[in-house]
N, C-alpha and C. Protein backbone atom coordinates (compact mmCIF):
# COMPACT_ATOMS: atom_id res chain seq x y z
N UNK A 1 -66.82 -39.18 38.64
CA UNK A 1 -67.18 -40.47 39.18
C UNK A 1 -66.49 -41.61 38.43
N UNK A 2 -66.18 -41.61 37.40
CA UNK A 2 -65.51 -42.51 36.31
C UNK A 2 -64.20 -43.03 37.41
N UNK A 3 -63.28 -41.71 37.63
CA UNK A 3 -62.11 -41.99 38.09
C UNK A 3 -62.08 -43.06 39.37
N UNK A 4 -63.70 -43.32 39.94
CA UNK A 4 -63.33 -43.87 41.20
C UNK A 4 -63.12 -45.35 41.14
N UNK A 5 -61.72 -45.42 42.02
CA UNK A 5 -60.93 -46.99 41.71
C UNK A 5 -60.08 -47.12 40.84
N UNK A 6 -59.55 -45.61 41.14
CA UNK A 6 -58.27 -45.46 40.35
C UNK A 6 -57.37 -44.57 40.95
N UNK A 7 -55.97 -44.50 40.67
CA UNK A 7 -55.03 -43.65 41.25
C UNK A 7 -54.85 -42.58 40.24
N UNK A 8 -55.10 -41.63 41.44
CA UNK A 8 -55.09 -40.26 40.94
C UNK A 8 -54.57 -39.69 41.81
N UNK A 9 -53.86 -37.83 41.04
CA UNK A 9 -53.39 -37.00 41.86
C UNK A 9 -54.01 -35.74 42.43
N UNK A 10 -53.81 -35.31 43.23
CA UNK A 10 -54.90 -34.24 43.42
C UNK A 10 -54.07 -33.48 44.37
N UNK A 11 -53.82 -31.90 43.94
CA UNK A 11 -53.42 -30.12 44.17
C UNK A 11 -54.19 -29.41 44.88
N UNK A 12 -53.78 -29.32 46.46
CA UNK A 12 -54.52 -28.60 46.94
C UNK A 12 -54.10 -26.87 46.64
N UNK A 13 -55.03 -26.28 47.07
CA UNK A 13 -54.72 -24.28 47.16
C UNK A 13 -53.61 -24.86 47.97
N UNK A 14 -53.39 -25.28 49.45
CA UNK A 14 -51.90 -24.37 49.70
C UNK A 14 -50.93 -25.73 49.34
N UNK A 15 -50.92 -26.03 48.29
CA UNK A 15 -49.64 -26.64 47.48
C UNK A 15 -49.23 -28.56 47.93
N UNK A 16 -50.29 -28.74 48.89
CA UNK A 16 -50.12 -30.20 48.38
C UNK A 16 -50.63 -31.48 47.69
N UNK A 17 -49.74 -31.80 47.51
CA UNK A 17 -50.21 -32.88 46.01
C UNK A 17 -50.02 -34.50 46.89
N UNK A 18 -51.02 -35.04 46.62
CA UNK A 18 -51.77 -36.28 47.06
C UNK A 18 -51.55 -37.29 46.04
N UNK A 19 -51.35 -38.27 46.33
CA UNK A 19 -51.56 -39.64 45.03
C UNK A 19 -51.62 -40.23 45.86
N UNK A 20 -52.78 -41.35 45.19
CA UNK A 20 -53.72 -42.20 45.79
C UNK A 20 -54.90 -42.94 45.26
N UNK A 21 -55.29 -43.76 45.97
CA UNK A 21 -56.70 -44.45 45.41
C UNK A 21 -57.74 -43.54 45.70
N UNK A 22 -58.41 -42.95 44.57
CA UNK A 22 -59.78 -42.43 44.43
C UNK A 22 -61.09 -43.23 45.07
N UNK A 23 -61.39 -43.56 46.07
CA UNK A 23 -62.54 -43.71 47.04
C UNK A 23 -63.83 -43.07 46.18
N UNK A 24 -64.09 -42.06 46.90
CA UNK A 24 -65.37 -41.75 46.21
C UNK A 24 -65.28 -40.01 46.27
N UNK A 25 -65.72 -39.48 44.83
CA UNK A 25 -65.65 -38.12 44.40
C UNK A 25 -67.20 -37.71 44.42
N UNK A 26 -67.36 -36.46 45.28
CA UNK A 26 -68.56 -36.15 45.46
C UNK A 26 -69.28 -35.01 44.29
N UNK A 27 -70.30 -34.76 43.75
CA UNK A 27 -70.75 -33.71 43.04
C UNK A 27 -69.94 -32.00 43.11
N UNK A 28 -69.35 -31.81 44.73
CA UNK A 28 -68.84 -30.73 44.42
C UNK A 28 -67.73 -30.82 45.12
N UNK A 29 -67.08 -31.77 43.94
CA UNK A 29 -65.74 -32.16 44.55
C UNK A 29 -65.10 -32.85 45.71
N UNK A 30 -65.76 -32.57 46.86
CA UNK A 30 -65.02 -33.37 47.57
C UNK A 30 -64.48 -35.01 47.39
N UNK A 31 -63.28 -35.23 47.93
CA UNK A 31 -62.52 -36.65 47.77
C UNK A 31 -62.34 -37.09 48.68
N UNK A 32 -62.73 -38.15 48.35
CA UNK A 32 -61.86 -39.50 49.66
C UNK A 32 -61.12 -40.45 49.18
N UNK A 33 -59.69 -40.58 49.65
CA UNK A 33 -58.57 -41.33 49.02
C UNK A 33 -57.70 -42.67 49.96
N UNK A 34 -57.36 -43.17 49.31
CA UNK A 34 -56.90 -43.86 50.50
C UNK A 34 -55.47 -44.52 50.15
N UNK A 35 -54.39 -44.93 50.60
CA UNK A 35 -52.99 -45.34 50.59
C UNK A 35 -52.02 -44.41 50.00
N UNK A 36 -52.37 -42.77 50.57
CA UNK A 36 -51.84 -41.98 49.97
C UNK A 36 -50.45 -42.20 50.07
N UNK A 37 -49.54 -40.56 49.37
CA UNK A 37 -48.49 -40.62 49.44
C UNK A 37 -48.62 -38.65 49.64
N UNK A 38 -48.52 -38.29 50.10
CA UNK A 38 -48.80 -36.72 50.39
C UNK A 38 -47.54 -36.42 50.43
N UNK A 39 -47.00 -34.86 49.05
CA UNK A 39 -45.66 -34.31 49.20
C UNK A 39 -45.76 -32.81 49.56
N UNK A 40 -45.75 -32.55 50.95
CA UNK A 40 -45.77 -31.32 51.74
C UNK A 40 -45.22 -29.76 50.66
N UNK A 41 -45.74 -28.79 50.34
CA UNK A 41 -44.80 -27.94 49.95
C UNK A 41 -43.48 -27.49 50.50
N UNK A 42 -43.22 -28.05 51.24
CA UNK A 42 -41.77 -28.20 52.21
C UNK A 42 -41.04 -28.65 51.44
N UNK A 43 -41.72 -30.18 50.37
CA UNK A 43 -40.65 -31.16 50.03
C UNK A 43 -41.08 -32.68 50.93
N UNK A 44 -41.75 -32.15 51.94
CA UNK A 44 -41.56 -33.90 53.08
C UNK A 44 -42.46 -34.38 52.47
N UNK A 45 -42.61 -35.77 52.61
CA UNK A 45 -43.02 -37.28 51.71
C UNK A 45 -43.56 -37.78 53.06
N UNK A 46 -45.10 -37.93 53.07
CA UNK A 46 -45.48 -39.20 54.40
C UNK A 46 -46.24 -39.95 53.60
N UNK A 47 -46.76 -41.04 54.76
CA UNK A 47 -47.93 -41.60 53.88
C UNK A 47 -48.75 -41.58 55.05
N UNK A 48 -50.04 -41.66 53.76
CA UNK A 48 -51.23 -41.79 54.92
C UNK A 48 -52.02 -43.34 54.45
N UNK A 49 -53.33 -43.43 55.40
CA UNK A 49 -53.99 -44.61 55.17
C UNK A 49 -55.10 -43.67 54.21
N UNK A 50 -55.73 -42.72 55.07
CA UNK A 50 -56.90 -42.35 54.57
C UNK A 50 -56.91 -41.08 54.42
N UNK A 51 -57.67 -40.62 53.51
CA UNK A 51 -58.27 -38.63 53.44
C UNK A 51 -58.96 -37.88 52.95
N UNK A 52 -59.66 -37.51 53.66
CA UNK A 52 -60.81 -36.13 53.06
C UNK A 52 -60.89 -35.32 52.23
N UNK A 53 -60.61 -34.72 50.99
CA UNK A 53 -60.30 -33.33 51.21
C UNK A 53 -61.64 -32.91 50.46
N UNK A 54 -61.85 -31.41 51.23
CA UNK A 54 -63.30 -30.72 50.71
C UNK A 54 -62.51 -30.07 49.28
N UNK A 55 -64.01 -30.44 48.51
CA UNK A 55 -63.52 -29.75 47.27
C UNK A 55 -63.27 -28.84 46.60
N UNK A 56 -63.43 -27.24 48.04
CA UNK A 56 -63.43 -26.16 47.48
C UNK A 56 -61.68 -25.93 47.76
N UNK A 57 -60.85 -26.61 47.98
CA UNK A 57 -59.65 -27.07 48.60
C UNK A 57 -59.14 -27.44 47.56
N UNK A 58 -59.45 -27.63 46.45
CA UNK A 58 -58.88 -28.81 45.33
C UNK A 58 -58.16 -27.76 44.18
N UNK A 59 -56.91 -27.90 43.80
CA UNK A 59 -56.75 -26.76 42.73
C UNK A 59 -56.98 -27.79 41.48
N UNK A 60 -56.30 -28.92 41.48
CA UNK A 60 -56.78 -29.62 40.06
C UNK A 60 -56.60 -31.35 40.44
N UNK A 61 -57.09 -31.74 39.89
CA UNK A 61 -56.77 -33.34 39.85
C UNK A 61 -56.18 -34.03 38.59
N UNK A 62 -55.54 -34.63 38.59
CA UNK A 62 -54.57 -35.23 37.35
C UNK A 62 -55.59 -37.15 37.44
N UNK A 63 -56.01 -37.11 36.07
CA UNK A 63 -56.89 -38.61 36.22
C UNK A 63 -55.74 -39.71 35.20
N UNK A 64 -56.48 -40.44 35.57
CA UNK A 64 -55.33 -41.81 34.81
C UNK A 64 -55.54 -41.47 32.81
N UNK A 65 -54.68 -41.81 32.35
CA UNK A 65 -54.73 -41.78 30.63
C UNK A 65 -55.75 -42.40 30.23
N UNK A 66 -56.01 -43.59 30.88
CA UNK A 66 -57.05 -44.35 29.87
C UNK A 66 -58.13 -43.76 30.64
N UNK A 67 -58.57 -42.35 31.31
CA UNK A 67 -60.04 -42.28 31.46
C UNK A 67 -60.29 -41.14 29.80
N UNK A 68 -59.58 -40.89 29.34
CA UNK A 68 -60.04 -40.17 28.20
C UNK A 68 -60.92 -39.90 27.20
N UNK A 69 -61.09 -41.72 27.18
CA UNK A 69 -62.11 -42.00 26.31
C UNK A 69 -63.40 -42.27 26.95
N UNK A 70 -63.34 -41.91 28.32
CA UNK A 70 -64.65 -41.84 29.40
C UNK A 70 -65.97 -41.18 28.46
N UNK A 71 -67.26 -41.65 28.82
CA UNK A 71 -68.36 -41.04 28.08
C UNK A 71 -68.30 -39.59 28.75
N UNK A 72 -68.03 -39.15 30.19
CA UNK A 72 -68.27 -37.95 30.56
C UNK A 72 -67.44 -36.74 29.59
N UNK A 73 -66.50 -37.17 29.07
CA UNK A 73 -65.16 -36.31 28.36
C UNK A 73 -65.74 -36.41 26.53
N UNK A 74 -66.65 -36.56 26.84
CA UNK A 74 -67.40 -36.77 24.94
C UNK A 74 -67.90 -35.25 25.24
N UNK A 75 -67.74 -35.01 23.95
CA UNK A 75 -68.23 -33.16 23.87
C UNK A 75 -69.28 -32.88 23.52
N UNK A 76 -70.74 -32.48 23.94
CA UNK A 76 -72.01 -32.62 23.33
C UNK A 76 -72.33 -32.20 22.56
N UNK A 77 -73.03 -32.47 21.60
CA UNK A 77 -73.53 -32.13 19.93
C UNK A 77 -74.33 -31.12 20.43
N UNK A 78 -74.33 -29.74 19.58
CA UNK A 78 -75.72 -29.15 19.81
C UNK A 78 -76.40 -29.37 18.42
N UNK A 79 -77.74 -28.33 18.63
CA UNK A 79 -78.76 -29.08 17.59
C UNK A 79 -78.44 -28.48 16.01
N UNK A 80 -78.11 -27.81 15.84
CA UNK A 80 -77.38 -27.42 14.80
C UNK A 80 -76.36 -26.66 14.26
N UNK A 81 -76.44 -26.15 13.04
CA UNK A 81 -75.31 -25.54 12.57
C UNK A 81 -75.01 -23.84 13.75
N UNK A 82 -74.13 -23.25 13.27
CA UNK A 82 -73.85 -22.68 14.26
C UNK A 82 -74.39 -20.68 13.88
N UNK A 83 -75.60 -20.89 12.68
CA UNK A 83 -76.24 -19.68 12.33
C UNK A 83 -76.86 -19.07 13.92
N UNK A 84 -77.01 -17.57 13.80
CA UNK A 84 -77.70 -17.21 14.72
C UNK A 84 -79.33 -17.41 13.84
N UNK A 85 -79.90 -16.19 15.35
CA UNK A 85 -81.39 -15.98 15.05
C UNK A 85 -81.92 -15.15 13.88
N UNK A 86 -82.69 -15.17 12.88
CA UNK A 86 -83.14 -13.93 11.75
C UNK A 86 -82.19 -13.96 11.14
């Protein structure tokens, strides 16, 4: 959710890659983007206005540099040292 209102790229399974404005990213992935630039595994270059894609469709998304220091990307403390039980 961080990323939304930002340009990002996003890999589908059969090989195309999207860049675009991040709209809104749903809990299980799905995206909505908008002023894409979609590069076909062919090689062909269109653009679009708008797009869907379901997120079981998604192989990875590439987010902007400065989301790094996002609170979601903080690594959670557990409660202690790393002894087992007894």
């Amino acid at each position: 959710h961080e990323a939304e209102g930002h340009i990002v790229t996003c890999e589908t399974t059969m090989g195309e890659v999207y860049m675009g404005k991040l709209i809104e990213a749903e809990d299980n992935m799905n995206c909505q983007m908008s002023n894409i630039t979609v590069t076909y595994r062919d090689g062909r270059v269109a653009q679009l206005e708008n797009v869907y894609i379901r997120g079981s469709k998604i192989r990875f998304l590439i987010l902007p540099d400065m989301l790094k220091n996002a609170p979601m990307f903080k690594r959670v403390q557990g409660k202690g040292g790393g002894a087992g039980r007894g």
